[in-house]
PDB file of N, CA and C in Angstrom:
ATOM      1  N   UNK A   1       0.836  -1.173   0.000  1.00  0.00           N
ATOM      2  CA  UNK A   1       0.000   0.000   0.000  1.00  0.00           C
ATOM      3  C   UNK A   1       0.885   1.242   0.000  1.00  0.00           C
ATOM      4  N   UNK A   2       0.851   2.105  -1.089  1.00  0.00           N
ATOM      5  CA  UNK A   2       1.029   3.291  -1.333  1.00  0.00           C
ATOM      6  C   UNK A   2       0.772   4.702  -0.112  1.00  0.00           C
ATOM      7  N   UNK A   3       1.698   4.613   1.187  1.00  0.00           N
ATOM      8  CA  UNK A   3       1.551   6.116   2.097  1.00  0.00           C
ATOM      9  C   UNK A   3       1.456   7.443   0.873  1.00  0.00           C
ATOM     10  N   UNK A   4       0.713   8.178   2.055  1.00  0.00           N
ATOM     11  CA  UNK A   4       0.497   9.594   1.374  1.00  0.00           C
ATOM     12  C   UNK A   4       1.198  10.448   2.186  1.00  0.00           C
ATOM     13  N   UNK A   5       1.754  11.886   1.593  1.00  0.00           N
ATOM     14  CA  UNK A   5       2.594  12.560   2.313  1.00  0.00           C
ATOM     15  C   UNK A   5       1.704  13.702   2.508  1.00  0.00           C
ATOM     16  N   UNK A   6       1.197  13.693   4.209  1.00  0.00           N
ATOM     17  CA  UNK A   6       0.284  14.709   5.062  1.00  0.00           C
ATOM     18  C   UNK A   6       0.344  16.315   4.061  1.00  0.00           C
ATOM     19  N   UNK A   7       1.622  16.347   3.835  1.00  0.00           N
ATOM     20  CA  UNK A   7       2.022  17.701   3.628  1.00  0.00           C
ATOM     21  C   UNK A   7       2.033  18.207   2.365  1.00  0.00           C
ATOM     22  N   UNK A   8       1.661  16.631   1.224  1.00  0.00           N
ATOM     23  CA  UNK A   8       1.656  17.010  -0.614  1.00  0.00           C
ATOM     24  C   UNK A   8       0.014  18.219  -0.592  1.00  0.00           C
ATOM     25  N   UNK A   9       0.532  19.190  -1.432  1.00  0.00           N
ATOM     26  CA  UNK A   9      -0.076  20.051  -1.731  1.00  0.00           C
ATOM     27  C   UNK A   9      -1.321  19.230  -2.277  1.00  0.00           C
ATOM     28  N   UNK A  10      -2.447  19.660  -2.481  1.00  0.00           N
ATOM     29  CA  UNK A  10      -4.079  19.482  -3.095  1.00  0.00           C
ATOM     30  C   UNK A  10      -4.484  20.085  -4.198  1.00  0.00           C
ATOM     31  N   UNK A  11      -4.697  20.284  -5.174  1.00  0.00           N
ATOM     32  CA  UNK A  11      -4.748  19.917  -6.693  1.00  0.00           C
ATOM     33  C   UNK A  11      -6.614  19.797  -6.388  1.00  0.00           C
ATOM     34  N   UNK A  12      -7.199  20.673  -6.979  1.00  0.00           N
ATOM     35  CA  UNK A  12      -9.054  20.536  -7.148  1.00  0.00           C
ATOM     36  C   UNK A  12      -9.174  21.583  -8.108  1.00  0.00           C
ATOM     37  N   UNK A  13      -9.767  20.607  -9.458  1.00  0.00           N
ATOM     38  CA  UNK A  13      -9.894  21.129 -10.779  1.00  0.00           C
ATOM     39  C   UNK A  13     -11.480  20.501 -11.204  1.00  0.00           C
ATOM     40  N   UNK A  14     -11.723  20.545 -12.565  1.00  0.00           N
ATOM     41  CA  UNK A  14     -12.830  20.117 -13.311  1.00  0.00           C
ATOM     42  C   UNK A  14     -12.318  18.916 -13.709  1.00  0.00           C
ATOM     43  N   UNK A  15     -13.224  18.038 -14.007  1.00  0.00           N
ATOM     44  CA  UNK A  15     -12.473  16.536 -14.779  1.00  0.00           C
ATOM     45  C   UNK A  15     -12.835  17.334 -16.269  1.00  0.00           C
ATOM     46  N   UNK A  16     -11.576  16.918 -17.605  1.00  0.00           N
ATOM     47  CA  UNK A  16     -12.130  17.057 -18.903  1.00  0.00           C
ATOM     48  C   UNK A  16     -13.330  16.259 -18.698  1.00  0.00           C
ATOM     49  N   UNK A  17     -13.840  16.861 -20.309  1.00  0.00           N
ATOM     50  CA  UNK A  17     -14.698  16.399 -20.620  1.00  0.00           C
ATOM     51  C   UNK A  17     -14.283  14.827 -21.429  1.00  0.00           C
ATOM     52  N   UNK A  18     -13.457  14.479 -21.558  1.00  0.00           N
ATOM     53  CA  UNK A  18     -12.698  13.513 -22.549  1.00  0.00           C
ATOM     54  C   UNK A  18     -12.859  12.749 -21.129  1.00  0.00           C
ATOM     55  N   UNK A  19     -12.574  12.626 -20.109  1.00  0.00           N
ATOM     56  CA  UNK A  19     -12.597  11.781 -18.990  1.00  0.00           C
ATOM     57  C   UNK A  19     -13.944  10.579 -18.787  1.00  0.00           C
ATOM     58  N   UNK A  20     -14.861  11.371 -19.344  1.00  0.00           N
ATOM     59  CA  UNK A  20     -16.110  10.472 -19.297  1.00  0.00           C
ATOM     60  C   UNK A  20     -16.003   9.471 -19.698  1.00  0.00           C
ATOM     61  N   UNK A  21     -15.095   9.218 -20.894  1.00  0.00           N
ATOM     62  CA  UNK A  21     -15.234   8.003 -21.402  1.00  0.00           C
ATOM     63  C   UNK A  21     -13.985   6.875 -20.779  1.00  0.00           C
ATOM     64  N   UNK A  22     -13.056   7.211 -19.577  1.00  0.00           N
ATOM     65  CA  UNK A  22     -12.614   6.406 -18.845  1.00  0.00           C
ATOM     66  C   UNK A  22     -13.797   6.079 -17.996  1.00  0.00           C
ATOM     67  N   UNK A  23     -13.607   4.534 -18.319  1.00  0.00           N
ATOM     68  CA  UNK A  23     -14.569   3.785 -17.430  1.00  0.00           C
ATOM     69  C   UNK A  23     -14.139   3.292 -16.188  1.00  0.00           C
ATOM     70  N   UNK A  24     -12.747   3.164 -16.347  1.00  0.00           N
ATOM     71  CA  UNK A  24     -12.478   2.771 -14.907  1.00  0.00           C
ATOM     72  C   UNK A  24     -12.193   3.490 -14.085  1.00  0.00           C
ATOM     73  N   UNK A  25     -11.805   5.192 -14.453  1.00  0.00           N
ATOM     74  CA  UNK A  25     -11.740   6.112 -13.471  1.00  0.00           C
ATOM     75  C   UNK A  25     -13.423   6.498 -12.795  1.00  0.00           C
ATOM     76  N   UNK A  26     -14.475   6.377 -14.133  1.00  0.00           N
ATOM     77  CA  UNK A  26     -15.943   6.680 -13.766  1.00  0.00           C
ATOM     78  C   UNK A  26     -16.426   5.771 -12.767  1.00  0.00           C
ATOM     79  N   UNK A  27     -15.916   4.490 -12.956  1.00  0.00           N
ATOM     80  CA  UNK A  27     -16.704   3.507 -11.989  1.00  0.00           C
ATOM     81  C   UNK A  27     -15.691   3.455 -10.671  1.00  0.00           C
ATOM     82  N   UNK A  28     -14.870   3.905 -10.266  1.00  0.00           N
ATOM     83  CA  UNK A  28     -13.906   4.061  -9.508  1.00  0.00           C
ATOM     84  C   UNK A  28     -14.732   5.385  -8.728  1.00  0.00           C
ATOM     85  N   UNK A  29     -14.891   6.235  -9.675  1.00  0.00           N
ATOM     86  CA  UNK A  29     -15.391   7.158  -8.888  1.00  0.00           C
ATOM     87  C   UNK A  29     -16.970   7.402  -8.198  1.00  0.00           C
ATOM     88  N   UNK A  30     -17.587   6.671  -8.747  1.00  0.00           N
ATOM     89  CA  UNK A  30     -19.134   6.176  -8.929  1.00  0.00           C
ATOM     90  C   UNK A  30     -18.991   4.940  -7.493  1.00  0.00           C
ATOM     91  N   UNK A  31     -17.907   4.388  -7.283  1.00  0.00           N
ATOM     92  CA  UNK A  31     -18.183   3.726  -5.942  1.00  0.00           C
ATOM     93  C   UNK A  31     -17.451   4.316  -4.569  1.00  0.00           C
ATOM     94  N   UNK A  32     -17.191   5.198  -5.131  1.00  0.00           N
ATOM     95  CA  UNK A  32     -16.458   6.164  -3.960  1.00  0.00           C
ATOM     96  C   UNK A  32     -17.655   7.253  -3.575  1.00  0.00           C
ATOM     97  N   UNK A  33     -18.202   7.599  -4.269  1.00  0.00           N
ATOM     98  CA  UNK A  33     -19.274   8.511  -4.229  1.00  0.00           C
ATOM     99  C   UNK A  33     -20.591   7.918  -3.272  1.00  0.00           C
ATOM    100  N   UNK A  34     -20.754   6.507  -3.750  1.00  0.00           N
ATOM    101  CA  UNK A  34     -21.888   5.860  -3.534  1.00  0.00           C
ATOM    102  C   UNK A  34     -20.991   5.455  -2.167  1.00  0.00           C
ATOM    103  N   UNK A  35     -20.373   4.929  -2.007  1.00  0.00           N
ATOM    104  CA  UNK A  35     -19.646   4.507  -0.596  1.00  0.00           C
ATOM    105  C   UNK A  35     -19.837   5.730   0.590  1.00  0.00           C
ATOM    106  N   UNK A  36     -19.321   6.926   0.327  1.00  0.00           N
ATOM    107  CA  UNK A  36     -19.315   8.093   1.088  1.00  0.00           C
ATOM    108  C   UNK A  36     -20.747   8.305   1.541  1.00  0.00           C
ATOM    109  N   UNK A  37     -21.735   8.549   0.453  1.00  0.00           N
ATOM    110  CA  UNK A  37     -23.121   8.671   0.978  1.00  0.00           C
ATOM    111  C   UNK A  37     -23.517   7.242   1.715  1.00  0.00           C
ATOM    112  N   UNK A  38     -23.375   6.355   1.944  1.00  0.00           N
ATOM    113  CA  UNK A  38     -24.111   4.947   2.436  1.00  0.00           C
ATOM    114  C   UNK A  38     -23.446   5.047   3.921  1.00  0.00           C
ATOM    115  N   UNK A  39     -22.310   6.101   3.980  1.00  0.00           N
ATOM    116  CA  UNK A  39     -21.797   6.079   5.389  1.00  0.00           C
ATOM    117  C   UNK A  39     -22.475   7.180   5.819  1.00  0.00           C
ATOM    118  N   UNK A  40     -22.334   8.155   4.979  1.00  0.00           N
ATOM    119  CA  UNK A  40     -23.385   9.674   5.758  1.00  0.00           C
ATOM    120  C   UNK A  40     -24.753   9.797   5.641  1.00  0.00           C
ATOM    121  N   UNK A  41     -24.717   9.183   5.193  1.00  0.00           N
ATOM    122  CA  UNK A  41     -26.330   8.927   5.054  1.00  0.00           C
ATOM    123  C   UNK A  41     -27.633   7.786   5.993  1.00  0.00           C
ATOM    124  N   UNK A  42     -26.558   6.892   6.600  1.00  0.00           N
ATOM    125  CA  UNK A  42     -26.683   5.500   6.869  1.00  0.00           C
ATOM    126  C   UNK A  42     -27.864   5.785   7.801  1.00  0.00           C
ATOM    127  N   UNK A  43     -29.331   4.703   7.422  1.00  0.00           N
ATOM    128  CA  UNK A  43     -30.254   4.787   8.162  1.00  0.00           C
ATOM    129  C   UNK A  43     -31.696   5.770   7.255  1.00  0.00           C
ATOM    130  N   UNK A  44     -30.995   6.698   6.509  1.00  0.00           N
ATOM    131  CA  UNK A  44     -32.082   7.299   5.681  1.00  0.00           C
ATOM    132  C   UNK A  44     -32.419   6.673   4.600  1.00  0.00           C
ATOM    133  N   UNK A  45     -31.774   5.491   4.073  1.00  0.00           N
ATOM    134  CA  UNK A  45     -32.555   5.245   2.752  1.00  0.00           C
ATOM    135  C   UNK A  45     -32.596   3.983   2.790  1.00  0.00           C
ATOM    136  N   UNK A  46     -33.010   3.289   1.765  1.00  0.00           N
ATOM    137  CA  UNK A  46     -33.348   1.434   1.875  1.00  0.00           C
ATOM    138  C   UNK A  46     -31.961   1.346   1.940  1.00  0.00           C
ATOM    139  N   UNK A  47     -31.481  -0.078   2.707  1.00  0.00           N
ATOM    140  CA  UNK A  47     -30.276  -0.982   2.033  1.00  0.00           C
ATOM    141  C   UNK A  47     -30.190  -0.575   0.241  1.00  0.00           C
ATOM    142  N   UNK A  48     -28.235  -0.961   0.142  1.00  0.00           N
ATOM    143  CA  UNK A  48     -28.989  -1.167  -1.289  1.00  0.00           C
ATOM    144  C   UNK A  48     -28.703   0.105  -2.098  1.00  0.00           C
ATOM    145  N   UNK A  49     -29.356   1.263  -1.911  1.00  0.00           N
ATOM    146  CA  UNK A  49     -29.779   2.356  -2.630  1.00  0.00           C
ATOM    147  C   UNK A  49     -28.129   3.236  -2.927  1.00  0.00           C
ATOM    148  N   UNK A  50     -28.528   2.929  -4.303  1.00  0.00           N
ATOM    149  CA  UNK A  50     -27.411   4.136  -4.795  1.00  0.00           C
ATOM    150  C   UNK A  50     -27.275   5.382  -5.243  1.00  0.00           C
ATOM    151  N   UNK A  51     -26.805   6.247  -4.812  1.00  0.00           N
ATOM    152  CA  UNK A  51     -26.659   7.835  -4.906  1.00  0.00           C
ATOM    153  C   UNK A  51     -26.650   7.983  -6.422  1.00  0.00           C
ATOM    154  N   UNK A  52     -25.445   7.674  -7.049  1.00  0.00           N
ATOM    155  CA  UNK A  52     -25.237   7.804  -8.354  1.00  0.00           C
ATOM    156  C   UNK A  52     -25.263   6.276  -8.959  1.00  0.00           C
ATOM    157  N   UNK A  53     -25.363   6.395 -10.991  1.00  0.00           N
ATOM    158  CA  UNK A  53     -24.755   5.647 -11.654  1.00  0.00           C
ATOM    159  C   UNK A  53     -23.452   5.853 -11.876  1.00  0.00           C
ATOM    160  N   UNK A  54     -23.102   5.183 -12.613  1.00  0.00           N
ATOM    161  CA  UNK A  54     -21.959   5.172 -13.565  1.00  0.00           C
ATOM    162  C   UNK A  54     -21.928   6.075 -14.910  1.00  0.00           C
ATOM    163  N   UNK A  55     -23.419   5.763 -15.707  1.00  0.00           N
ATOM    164  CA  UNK A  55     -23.581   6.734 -16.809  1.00  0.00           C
ATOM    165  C   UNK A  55     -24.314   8.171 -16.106  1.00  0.00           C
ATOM    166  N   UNK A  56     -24.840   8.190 -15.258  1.00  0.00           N
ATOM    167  CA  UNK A  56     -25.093   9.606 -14.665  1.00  0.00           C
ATOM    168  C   UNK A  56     -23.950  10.380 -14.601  1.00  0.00           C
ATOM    169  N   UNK A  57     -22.661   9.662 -13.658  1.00  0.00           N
ATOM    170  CA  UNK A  57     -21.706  10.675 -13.848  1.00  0.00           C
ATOM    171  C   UNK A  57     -20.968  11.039 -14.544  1.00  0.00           C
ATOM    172  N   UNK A  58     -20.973   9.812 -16.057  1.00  0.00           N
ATOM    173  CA  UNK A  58     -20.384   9.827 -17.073  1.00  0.00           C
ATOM    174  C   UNK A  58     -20.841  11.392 -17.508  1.00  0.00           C
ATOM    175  N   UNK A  59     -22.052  11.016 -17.584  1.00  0.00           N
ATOM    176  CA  UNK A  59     -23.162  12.521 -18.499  1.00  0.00           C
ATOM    177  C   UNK A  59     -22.457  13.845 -17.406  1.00  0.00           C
ATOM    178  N   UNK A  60     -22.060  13.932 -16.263  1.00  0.00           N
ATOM    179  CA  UNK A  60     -21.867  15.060 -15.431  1.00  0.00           C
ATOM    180  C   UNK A  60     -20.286  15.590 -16.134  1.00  0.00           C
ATOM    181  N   UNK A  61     -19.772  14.328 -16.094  1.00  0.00           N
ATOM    182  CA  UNK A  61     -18.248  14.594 -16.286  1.00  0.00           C
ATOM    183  C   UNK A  61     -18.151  15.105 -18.206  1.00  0.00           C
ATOM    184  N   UNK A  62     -18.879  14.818 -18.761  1.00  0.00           N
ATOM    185  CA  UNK A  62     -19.046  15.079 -20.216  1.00  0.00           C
ATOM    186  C   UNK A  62     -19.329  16.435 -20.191  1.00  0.00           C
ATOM    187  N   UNK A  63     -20.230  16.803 -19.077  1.00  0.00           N
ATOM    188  CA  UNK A  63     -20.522  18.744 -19.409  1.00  0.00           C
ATOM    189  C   UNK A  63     -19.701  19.386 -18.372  1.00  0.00           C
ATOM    190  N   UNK A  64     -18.659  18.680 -17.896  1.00  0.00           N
ATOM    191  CA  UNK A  64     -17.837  19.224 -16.831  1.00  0.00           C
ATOM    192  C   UNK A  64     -18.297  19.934 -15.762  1.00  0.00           C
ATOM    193  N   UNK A  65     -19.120  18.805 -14.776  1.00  0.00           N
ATOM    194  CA  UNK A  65     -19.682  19.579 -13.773  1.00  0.00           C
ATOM    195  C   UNK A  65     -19.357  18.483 -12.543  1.00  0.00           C
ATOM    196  N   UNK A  66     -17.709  18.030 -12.622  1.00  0.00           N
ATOM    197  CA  UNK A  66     -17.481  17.083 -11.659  1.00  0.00           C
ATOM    198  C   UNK A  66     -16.119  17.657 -11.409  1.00  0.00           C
ATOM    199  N   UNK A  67     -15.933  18.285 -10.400  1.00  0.00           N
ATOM    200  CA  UNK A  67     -14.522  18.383  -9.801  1.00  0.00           C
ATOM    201  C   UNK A  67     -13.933  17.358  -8.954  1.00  0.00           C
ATOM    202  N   UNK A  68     -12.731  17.194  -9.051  1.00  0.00           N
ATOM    203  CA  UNK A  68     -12.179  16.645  -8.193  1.00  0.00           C
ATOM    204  C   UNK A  68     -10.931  16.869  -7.279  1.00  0.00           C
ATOM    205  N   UNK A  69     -10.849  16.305  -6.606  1.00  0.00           N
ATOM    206  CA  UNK A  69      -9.317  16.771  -5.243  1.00  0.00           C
ATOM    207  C   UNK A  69      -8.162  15.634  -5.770  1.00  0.00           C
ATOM    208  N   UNK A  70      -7.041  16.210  -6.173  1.00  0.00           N
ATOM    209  CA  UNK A  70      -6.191  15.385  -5.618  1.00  0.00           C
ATOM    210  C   UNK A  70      -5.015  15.428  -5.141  1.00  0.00           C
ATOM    211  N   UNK A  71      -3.847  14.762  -4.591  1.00  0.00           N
ATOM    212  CA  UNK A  71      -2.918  14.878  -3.832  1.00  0.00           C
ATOM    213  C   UNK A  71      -1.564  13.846  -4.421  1.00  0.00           C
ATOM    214  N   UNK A  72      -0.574  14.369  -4.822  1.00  0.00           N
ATOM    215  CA  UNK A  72       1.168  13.768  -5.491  1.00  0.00           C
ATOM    216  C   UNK A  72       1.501  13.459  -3.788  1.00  0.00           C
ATOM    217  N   UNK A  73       2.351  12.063  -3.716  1.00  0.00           N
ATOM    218  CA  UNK A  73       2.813  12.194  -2.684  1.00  0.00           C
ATOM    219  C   UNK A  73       2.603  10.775  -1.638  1.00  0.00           C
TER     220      UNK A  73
END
């Protein structure tokens, strides 16, 4: 497992629009999304229930309305 360095600077941009069509960054990100809400959320919705698709955020990341954070390091 890959450590992260506390102190690498943070990087939060738009995803291209060309990104949509990585599928494994979309579905990578589509279960990180859905993971985060099932923990903050936990108790408000059925088992089960997912926040996002995969082609939902495809379509978000296509009109560039998906930022993301990231961190070298």
């Amino acid at each position: 497992m890959r450590s992260m360095d506390p102190n690498a600077e943070i990087a939060v941009g738009l995803l291209e629009a060309t990104d949509s069509q990585d599928s494994r960054l979309v579905d990578q990100l589509t279960r990180h999304i859905n993971g985060v809400y099932r923990t903050a959320e936990s108790g408000l919705w059925r088992d089960g229930a997912a926040r996002t698709t995969a082609s939902e955020l495809a379509e978000l990341i296509a009109a560039r309305q998906i930022a993301v954070a990231s961190r070298d390091g």
